[in-house]
C-alpha atoms as a PDB file:
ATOM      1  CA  UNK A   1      51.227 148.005 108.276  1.00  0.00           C
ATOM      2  CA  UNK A   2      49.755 148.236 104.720  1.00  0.00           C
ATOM      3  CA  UNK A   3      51.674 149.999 102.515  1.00  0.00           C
ATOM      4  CA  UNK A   4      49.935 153.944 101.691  1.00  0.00           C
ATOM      5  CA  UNK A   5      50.660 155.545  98.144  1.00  0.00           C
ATOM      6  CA  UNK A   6      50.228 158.857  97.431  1.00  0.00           C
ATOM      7  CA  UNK A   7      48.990 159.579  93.715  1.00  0.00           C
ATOM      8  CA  UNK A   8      50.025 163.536  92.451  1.00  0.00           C
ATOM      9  CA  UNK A   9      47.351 165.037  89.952  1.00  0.00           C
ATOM     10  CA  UNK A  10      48.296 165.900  85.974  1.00  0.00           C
ATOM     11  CA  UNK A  11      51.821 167.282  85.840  1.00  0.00           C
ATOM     12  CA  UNK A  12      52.561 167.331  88.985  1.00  0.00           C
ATOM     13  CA  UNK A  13      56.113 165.671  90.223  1.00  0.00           C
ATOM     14  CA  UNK A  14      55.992 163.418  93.735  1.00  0.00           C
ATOM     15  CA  UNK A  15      58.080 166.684  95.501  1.00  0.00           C
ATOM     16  CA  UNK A  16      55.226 169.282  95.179  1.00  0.00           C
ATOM     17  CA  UNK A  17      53.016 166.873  98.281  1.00  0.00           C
ATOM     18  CA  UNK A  18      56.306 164.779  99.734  1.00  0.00           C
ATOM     19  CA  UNK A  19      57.104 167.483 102.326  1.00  0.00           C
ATOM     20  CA  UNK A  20      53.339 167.777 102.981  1.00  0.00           C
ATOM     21  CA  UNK A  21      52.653 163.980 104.063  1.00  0.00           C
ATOM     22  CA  UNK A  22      53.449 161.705 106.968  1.00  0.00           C
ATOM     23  CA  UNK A  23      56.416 159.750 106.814  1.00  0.00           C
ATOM     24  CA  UNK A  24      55.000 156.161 106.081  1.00  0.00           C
ATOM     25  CA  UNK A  25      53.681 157.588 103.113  1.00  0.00           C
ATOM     26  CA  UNK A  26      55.478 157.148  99.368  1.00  0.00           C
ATOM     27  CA  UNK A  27      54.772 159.616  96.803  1.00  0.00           C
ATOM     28  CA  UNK A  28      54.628 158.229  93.416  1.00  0.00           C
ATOM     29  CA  UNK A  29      56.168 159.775  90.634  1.00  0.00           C
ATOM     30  CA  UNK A  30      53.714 159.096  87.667  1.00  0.00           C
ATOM     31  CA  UNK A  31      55.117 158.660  83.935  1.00  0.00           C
ATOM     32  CA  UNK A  32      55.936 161.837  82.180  1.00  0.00           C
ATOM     33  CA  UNK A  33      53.984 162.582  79.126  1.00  0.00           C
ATOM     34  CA  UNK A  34      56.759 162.307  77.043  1.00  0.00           C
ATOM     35  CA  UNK A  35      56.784 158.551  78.423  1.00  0.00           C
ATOM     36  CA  UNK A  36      52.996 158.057  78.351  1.00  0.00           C
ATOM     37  CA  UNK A  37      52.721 159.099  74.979  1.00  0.00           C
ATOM     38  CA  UNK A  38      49.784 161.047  77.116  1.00  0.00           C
ATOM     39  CA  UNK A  39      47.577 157.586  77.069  1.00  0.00           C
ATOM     40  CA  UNK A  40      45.677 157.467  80.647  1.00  0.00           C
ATOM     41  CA  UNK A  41      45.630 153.842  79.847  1.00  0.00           C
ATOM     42  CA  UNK A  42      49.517 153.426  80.530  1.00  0.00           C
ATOM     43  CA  UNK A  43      49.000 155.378  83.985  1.00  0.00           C
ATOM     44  CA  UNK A  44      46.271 152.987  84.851  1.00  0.00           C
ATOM     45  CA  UNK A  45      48.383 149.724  83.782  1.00  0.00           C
ATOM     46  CA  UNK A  46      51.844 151.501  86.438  1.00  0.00           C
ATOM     47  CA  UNK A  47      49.708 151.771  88.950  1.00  0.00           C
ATOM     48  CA  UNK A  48      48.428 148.244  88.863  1.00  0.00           C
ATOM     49  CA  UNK A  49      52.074 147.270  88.673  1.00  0.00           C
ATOM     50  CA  UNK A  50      52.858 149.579  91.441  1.00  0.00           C
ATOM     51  CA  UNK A  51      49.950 148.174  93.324  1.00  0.00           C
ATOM     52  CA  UNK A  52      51.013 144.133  92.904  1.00  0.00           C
ATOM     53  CA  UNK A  53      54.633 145.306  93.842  1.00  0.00           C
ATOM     54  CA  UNK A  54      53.468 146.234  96.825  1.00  0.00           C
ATOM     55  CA  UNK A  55      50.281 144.480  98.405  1.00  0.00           C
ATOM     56  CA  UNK A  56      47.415 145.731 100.209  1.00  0.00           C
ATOM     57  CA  UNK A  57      47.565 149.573 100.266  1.00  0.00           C
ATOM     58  CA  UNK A  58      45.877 152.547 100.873  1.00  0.00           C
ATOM     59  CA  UNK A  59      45.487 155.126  98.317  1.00  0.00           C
ATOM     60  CA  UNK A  60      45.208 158.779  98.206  1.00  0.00           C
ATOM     61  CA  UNK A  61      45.445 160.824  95.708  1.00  0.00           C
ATOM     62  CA  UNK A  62      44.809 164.249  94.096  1.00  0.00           C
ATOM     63  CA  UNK A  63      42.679 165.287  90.604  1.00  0.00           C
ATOM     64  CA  UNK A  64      43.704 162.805  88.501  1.00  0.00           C
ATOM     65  CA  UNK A  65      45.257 160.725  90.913  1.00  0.00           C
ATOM     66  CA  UNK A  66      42.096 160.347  92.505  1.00  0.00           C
ATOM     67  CA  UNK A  67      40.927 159.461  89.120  1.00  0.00           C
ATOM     68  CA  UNK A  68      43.512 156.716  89.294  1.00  0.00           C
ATOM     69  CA  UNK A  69      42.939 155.723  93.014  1.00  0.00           C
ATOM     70  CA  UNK A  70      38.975 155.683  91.738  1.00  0.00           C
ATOM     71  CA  UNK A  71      39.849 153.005  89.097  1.00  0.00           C
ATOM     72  CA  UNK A  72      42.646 150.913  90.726  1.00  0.00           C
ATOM     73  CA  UNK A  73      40.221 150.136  93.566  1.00  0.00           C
ATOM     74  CA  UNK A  74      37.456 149.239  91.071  1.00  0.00           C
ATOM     75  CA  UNK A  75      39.884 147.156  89.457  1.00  0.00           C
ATOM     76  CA  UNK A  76      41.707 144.951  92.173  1.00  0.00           C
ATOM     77  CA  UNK A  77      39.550 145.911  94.949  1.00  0.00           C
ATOM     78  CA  UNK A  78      41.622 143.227  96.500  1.00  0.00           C
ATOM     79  CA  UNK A  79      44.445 145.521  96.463  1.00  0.00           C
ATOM     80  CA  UNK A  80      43.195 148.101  98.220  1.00  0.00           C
ATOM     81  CA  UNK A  81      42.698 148.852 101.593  1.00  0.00           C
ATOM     82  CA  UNK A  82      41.189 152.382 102.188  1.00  0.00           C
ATOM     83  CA  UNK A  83      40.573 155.486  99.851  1.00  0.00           C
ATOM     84  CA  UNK A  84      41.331 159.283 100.270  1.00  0.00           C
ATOM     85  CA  UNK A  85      39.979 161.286  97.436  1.00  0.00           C
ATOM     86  CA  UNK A  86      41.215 164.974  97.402  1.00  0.00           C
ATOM     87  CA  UNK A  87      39.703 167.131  94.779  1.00  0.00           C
ATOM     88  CA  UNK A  88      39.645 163.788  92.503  1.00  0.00           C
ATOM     89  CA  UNK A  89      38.737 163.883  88.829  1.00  0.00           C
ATOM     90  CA  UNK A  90      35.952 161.429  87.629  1.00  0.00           C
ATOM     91  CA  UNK A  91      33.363 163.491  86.247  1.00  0.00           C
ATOM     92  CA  UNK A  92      33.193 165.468  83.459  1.00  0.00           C
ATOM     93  CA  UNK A  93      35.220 169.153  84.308  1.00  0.00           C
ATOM     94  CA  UNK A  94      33.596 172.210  82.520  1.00  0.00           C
ATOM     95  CA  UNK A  95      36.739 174.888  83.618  1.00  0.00           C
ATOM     96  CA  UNK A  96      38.845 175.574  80.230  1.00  0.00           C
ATOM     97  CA  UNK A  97      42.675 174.003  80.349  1.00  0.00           C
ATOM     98  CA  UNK A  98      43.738 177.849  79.034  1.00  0.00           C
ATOM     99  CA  UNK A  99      42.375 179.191  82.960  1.00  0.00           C
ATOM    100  CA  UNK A 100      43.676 176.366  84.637  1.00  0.00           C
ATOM    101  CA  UNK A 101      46.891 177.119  82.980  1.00  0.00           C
ATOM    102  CA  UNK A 102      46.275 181.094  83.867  1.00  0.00           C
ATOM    103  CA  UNK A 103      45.890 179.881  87.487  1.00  0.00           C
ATOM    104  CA  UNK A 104      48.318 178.198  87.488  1.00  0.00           C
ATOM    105  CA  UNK A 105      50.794 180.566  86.282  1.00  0.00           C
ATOM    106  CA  UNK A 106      49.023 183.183  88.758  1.00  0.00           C
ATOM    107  CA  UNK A 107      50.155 180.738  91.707  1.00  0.00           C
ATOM    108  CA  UNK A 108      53.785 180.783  90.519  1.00  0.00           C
ATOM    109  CA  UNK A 109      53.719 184.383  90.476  1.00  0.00           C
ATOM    110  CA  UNK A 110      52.311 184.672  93.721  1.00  0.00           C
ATOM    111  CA  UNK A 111      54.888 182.111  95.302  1.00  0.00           C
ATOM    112  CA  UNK A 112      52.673 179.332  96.349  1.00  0.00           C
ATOM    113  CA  UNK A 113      54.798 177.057  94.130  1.00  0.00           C
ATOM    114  CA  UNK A 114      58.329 176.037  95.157  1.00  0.00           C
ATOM    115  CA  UNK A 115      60.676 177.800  91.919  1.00  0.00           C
ATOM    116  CA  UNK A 116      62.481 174.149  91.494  1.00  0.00           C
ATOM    117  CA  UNK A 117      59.243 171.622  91.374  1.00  0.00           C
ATOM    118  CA  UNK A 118      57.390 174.449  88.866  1.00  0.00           C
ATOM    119  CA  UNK A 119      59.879 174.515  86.662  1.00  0.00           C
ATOM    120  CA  UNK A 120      60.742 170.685  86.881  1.00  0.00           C
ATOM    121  CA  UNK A 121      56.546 171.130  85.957  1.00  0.00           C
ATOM    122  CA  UNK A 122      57.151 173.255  82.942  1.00  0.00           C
ATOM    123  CA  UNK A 123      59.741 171.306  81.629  1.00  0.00           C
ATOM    124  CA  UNK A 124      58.323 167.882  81.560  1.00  0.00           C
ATOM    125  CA  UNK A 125      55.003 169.798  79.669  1.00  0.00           C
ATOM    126  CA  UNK A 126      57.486 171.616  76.816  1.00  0.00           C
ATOM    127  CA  UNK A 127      58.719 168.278  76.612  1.00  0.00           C
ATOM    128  CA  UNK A 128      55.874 166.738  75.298  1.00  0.00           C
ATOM    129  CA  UNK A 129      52.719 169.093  75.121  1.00  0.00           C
ATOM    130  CA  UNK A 130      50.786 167.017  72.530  1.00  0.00           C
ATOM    131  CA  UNK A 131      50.599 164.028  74.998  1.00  0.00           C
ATOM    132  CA  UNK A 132      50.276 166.627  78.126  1.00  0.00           C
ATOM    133  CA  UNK A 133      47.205 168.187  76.175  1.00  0.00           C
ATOM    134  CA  UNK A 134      45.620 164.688  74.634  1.00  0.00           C
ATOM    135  CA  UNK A 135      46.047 163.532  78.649  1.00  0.00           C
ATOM    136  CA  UNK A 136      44.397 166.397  80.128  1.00  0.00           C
ATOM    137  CA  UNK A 137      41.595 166.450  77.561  1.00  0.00           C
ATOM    138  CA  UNK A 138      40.782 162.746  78.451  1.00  0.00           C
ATOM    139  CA  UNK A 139      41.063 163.287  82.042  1.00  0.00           C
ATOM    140  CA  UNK A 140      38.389 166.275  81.745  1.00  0.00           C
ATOM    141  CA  UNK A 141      36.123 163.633  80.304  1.00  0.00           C
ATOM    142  CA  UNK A 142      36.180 160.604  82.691  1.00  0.00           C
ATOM    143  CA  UNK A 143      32.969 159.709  84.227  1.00  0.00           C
ATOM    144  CA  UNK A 144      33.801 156.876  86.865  1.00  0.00           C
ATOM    145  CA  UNK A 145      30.071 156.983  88.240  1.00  0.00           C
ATOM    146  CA  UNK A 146      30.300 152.790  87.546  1.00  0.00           C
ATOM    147  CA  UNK A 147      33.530 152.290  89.014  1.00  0.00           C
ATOM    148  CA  UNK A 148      32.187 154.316  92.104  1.00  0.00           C
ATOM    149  CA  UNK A 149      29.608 151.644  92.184  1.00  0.00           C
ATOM    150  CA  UNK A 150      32.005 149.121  91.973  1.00  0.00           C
ATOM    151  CA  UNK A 151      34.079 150.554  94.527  1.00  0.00           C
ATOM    152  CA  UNK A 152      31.313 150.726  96.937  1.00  0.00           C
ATOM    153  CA  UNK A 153      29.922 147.460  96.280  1.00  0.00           C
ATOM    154  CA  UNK A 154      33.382 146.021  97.252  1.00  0.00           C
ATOM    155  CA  UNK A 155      32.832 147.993 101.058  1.00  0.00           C
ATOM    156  CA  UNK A 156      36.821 149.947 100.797  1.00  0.00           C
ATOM    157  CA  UNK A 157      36.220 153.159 103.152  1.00  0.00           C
ATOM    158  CA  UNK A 158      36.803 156.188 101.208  1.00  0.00           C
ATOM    159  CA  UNK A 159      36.755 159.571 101.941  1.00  0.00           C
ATOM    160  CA  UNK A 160      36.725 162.580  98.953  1.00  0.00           C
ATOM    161  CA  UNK A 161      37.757 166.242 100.337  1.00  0.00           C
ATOM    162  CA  UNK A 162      36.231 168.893  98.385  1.00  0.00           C
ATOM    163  CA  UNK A 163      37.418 172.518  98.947  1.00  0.00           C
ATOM    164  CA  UNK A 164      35.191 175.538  98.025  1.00  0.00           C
ATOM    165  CA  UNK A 165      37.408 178.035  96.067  1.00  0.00           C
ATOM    166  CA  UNK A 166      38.007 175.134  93.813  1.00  0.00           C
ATOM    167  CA  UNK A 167      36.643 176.069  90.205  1.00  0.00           C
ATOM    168  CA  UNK A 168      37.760 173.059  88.277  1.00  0.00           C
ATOM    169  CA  UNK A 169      36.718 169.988  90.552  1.00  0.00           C
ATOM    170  CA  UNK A 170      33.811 172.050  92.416  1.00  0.00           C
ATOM    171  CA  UNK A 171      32.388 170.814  95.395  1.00  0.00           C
ATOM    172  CA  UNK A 172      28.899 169.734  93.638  1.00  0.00           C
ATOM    173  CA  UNK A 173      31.447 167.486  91.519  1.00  0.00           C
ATOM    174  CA  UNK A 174      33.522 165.753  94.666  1.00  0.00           C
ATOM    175  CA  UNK A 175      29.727 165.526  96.611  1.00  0.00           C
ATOM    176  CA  UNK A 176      28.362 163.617  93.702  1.00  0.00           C
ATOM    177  CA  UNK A 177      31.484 161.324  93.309  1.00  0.00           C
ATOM    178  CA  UNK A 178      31.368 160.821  97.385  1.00  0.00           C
ATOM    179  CA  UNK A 179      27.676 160.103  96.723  1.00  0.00           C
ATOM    180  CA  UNK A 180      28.538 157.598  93.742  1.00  0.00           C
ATOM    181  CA  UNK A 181      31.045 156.081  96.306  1.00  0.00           C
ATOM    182  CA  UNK A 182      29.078 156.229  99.403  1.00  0.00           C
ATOM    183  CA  UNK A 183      31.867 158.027 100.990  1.00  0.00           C
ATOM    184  CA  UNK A 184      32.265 160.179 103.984  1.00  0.00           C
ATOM    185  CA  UNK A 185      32.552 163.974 102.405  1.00  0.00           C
ATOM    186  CA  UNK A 186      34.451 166.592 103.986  1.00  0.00           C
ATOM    187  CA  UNK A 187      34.412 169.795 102.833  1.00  0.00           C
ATOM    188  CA  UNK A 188      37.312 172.650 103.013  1.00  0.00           C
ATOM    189  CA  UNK A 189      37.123 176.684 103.078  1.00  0.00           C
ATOM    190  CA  UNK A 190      40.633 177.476 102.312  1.00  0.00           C
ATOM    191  CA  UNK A 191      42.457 179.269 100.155  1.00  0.00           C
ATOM    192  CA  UNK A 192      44.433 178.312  96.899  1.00  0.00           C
ATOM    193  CA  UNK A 193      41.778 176.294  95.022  1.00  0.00           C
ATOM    194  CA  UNK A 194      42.041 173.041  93.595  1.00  0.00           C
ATOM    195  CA  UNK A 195      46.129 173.654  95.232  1.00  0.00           C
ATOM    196  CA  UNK A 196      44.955 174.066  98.337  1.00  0.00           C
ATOM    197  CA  UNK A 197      47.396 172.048  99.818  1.00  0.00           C
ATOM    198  CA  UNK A 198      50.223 174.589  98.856  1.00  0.00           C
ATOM    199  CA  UNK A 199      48.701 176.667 100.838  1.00  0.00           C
ATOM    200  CA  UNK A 200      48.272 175.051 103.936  1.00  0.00           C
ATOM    201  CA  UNK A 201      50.063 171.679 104.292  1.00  0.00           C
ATOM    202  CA  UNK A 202      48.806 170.895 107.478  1.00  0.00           C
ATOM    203  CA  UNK A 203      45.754 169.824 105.877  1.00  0.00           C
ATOM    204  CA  UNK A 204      47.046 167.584 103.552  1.00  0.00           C
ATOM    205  CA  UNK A 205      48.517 165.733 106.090  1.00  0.00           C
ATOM    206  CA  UNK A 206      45.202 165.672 108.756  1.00  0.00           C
ATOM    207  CA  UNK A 207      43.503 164.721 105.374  1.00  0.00           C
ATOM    208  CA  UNK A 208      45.729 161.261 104.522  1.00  0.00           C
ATOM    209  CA  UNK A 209      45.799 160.761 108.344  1.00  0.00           C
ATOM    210  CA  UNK A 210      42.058 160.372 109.084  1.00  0.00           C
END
């Protein structure tokens, strides 16, 4: 079976989705920032070494792992096998990083975040919050429209999940980039926003499973 890599969005460690997913499927722990330096080149350049480590393989990923997925299978098309797109950056984001941060710290209030992987979160961003910010900032300005072509010109099945109480990769933003990659859309009404998946887990793994 091909290998299938899971790709966690900005900041976020491999433990926040692990318990979430199927067995046969390996969450990545990305660079930290402090690593990274924050350049969204060196993320691109692990996963392609992650990618030729391992063979044909299907990709998911979330925000800007989808962002990564997005550009990996643009890339080395040869590499990859299937797409699944949840909530993925890739277009330009209008939502502030100082309410995504305020949401954020709303869900840890609230308990939707396990304590440990939050704070394992916080740390790795007080760490190095110049290259977490310079990251984030270039990851609100991607616009893979050409690598969707690419992507779909190359024929790898993809499918982007959109969710509608998400306010910083809307659902007119993961239709168009389903559009771009002439991929089958699927639309969520659940709670918790662009973490939906804290919410309700079962979804995440029905999504990766389709």
């Amino acid at each position: 079976m091909d290998s299938r890599i899971f790709l966690p969005g900005w900041g976020a460690p491999a433990a926040l989705y692990a318990p979430a997913l199927p067995a046969e499927w390996d969450v990545l722990d990305p660079p930290g920032f402090a690593v990274s330096g924050g350049s969204f080149a060196s993320y691109r350049s692990w996963l392609e070494l992650e990618l030729r480590g391992r063979g044909r393989s299907w990709l998911a990923g979330h925000s800007m792992g989808g962002a990564l997925a997005i550009l990996a299978a643009a890339e080395t098309p040869e590499l990859v096998e299937r797409l699944v797109l949840i909530a993925p950056a890739g277009l330009p984001l209008d939502k502030p990083i100082r309410q995504s941060l305020r949401d954020f710290l709303r869900q840890l209030a609230s308990g939707d975040y396990p304590r440990r992987t939050a704070l394992a979160a916080l740390v790795a961003l007080a760490r190095a919050p110049r290259s977490a910010f310079a990251l984030a900032q270039h990851v609100r300005t991607l616009d893979l429209r050409r690598e969707c072509a690419r992507v779909r010109a190359a024929g790898i099945p993809t499918t982007v999940i959109g969710c509608v109480t998400d306010t910083l990769v809307t659902t007119d933003r993961a239709r168009a980039l389903a559009t771009a990659l002439g991929a089958r859309y699927e639309e969520l009404e659940l709670r918790g926003g662009h973490m939906w998946m804290l919410a309700d887990r079962a979804h995440l793994a029905a999504a990766v499973s389709a």
